[in-house]
N, C-alpha and C. Protein backbone atom coordinates (compact mmCIF):
# COMPACT_ATOMS: atom_id res chain seq x y z
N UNK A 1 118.43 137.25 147.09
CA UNK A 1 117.64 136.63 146.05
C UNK A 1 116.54 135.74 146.62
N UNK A 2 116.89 135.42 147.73
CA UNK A 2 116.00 134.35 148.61
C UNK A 2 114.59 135.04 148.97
N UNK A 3 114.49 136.47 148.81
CA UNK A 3 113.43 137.26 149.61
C UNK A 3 112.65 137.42 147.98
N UNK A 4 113.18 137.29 147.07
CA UNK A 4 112.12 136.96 146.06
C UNK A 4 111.61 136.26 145.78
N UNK A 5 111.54 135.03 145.81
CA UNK A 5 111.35 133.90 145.67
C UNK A 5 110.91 133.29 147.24
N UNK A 6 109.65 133.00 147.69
CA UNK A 6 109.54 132.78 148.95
C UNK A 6 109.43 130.64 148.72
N UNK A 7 109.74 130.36 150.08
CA UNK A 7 109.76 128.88 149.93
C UNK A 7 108.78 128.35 150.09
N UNK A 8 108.26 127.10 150.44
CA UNK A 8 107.22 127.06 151.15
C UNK A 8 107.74 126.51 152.77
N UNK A 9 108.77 126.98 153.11
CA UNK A 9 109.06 127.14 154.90
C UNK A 9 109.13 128.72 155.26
N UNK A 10 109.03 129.64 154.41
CA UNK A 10 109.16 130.39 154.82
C UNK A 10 107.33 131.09 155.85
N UNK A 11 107.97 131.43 156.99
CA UNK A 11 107.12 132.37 157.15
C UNK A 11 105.84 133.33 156.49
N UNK A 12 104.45 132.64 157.12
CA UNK A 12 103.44 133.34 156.38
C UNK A 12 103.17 135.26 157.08
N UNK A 13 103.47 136.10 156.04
CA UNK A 13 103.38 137.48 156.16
C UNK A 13 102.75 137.71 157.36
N UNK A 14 102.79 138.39 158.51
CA UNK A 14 102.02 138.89 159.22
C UNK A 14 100.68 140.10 159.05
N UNK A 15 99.49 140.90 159.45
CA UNK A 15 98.86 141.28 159.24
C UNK A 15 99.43 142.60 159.35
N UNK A 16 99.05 143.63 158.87
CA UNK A 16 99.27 144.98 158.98
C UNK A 16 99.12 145.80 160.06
N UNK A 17 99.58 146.74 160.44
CA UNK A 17 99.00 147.14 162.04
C UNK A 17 98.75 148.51 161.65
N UNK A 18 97.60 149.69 162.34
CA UNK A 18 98.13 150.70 161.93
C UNK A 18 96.80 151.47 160.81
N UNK A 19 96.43 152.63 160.62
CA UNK A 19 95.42 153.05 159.57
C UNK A 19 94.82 152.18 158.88
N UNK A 20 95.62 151.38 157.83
CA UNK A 20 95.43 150.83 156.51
C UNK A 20 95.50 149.83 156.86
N UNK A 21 94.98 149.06 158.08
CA UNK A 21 94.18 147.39 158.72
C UNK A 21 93.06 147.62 159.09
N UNK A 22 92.53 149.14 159.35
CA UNK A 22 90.99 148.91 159.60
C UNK A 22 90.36 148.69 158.52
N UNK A 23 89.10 148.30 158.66
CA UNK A 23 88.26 147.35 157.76
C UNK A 23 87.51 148.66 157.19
N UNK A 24 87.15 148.84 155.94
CA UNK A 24 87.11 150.34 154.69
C UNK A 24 85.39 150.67 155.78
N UNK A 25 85.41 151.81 155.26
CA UNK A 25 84.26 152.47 155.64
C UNK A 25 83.02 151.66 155.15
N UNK A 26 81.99 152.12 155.16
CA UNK A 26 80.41 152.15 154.07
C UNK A 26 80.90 152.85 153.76
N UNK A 27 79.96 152.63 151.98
CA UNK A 27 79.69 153.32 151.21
C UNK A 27 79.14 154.68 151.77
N UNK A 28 79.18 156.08 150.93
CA UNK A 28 78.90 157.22 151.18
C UNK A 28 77.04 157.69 150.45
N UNK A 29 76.16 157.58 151.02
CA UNK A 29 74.69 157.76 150.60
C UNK A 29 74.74 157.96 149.42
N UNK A 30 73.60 157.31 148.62
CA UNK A 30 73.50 157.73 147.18
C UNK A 30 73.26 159.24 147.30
N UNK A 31 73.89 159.59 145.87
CA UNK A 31 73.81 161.58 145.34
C UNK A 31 72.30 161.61 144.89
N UNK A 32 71.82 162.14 144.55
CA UNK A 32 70.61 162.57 143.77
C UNK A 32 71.58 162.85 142.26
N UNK A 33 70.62 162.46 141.23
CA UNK A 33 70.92 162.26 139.88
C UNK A 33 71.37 163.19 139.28
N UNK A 34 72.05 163.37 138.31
CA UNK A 34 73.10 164.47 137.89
C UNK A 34 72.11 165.01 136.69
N UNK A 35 72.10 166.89 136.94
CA UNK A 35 71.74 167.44 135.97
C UNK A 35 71.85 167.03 134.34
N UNK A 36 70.64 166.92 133.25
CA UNK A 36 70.89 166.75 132.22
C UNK A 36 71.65 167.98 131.40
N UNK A 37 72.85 167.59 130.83
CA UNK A 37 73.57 169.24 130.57
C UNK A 37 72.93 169.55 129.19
N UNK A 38 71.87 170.44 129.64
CA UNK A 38 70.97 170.78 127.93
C UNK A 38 71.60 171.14 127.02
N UNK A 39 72.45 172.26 127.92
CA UNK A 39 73.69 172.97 126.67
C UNK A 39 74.26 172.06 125.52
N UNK A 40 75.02 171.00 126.44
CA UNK A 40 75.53 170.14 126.00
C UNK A 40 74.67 169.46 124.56
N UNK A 41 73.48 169.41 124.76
CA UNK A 41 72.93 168.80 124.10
C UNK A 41 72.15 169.61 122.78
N UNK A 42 72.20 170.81 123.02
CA UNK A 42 71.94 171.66 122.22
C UNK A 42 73.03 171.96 121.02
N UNK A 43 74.03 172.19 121.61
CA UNK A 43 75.22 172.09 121.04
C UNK A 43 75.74 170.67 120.04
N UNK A 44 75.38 169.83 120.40
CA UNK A 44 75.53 168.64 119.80
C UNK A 44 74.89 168.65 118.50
N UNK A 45 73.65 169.15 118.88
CA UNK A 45 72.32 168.74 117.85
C UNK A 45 72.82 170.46 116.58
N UNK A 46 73.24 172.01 117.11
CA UNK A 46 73.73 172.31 116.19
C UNK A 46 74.90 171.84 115.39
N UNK A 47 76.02 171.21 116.02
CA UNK A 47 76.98 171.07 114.90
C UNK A 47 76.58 169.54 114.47
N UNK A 48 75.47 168.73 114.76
CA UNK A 48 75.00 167.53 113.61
C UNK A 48 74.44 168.22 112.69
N UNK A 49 73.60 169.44 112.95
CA UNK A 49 72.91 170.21 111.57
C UNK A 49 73.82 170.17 110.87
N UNK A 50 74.96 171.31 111.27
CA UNK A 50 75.64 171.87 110.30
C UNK A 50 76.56 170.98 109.43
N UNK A 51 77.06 169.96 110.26
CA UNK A 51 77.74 168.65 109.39
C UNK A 51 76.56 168.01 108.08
N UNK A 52 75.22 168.13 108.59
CA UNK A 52 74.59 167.66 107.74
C UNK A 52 74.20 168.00 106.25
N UNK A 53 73.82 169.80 106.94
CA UNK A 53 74.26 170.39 105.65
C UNK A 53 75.27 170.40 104.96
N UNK A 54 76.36 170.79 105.52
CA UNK A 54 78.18 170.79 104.37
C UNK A 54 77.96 169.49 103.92
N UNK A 55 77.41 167.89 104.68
CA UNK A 55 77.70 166.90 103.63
C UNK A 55 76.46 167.16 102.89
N UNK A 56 75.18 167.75 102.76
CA UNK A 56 74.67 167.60 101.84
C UNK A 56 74.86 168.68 101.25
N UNK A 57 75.78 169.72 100.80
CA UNK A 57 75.72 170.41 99.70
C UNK A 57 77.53 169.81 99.05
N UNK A 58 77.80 168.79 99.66
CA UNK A 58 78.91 168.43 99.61
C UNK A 58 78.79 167.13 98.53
N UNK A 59 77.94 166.99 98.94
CA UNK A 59 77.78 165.25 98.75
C UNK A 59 77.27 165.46 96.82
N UNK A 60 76.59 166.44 96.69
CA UNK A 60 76.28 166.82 95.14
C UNK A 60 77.00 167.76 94.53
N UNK A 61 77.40 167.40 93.23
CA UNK A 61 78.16 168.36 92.29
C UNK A 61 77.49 169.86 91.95
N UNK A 62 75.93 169.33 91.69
CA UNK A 62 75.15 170.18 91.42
C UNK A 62 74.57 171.58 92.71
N UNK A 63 74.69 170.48 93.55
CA UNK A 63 74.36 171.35 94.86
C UNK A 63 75.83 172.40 95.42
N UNK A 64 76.83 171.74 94.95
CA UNK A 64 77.96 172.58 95.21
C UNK A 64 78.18 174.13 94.58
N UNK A 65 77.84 173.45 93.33
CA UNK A 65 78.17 174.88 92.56
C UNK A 65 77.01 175.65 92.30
N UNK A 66 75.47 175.41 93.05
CA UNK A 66 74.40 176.08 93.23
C UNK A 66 74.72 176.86 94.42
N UNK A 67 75.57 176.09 95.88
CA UNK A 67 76.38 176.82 96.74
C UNK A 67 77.08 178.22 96.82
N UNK A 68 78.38 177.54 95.66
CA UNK A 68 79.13 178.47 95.30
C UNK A 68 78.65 179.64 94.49
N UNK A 69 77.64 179.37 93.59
CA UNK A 69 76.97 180.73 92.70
C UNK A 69 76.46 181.28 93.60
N UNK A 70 75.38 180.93 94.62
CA UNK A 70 75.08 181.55 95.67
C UNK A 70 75.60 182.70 96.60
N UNK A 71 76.74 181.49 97.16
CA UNK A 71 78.07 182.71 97.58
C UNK A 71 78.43 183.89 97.04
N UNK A 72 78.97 183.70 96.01
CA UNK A 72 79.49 184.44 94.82
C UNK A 72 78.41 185.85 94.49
N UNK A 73 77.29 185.53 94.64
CA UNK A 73 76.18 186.66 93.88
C UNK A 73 75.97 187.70 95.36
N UNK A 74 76.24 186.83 96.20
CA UNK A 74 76.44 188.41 97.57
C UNK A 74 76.49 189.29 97.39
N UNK A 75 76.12 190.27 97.77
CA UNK A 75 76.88 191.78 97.92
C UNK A 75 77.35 191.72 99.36
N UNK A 76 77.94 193.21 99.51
CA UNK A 76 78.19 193.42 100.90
C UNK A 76 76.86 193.59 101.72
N UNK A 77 75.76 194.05 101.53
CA UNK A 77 74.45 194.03 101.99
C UNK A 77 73.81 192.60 102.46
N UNK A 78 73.96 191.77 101.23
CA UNK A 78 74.13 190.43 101.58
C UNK A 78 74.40 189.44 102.82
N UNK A 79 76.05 190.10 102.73
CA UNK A 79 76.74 189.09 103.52
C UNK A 79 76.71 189.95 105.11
N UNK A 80 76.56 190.89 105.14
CA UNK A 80 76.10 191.71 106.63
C UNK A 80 74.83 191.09 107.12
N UNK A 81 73.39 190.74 106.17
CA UNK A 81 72.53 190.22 106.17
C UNK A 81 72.89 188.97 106.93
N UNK A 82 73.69 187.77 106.23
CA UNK A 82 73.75 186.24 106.74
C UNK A 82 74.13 186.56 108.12
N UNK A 83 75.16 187.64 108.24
CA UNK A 83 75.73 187.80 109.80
C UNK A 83 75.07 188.66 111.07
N UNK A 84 73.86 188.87 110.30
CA UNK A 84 73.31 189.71 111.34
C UNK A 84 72.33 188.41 111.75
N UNK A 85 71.38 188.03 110.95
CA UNK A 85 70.75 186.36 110.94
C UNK A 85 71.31 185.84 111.88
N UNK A 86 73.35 185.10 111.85
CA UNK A 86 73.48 184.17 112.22
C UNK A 86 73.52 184.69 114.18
N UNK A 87 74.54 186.01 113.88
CA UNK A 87 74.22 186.28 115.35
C UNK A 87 72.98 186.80 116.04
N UNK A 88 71.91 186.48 115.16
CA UNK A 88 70.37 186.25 116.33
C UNK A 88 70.25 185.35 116.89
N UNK A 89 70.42 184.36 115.90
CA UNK A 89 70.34 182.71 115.81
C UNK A 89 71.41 182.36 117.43
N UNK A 90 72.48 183.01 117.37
CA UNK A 90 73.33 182.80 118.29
C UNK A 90 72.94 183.04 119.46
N UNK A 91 72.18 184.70 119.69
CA UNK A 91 71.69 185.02 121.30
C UNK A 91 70.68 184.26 121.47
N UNK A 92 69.52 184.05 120.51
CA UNK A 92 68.39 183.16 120.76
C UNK A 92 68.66 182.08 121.35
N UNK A 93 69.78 181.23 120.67
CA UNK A 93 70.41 180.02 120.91
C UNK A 93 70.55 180.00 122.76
N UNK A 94 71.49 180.85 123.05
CA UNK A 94 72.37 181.31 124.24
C UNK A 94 70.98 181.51 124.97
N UNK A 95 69.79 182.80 124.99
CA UNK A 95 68.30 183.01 125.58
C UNK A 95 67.87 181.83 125.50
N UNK A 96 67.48 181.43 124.90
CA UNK A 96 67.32 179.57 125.96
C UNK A 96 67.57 178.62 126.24
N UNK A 97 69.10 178.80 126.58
CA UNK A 97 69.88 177.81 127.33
C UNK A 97 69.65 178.53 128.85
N UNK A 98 69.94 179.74 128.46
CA UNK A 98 69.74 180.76 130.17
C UNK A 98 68.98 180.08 130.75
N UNK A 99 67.75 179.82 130.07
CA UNK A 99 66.51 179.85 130.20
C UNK A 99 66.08 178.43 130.84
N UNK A 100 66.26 177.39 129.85
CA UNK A 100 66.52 175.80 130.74
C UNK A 100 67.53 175.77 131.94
N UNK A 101 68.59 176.47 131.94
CA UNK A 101 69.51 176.40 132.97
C UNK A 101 68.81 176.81 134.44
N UNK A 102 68.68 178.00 134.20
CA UNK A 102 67.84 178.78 135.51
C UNK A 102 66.44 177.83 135.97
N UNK A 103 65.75 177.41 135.19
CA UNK A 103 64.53 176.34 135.45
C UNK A 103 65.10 175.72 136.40
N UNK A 104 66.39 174.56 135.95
CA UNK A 104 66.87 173.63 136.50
C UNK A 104 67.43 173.96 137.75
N UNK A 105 68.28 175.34 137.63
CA UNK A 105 68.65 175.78 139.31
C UNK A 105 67.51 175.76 140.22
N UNK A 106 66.41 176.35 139.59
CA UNK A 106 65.02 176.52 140.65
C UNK A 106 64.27 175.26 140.81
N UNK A 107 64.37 174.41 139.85
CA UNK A 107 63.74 173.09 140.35
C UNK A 107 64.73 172.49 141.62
N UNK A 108 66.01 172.38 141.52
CA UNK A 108 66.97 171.64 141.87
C UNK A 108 67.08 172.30 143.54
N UNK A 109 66.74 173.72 143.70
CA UNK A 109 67.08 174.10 144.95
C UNK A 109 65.63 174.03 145.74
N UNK A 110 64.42 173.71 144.89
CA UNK A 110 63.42 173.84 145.79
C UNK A 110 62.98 171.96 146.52
């Protein structure tokens, strides 16, 4: 119990001997600044759209069920239509992210 509790006669600790007594390195050179991740940021800015829209057709009674009639009056021609749209919207999306990405490899390696 005595080795928990130290006195003040007891013996001051000796120094360490061994790896972990040498004195720490320097610091390691600053990096060069970290890529801005566009994706990242592209991505962000679509699903704030899309939150923006659902709360604004959300946020009105009137706008809801102008929504829903909307929906509703589709055909199958229609709704092949929204999905052919959305997956353009999608490769376009994807074609210039390629597109900023590869910039950034070629800026970054020259």
């Amino acid at each position: 119990m005595s080795d928990l509790f130290p006195q003040q006669n007891d013996q001051p600790t000796k120094p360490m001997a061994g790896p972990m007594a040498e004195p720490m390195a320097e610091p390691a050179p600053r990096t060069p600044k970290p890529r801005i991740r566009s994706g990242a940021i592209v991505w962000g800015i679509l699903v704030s759209a899309a939150a923006a829209f659902l709360l604004a057709i959300v946020v009105s009674p009137q706008n809801a069920a102008a929504f829903s009639a909307w929906t509703g009056s589709l055909g199958w021609g229609g709704v092949i239509l929204v999905g052919v749209v959305a997956l353009g919207a999608f490769i376009l999306i994807m074609a210039v992210l390629s597109a900023i990405r590869s910039a950034q490899r070629r800026r970054s390696s020259s």
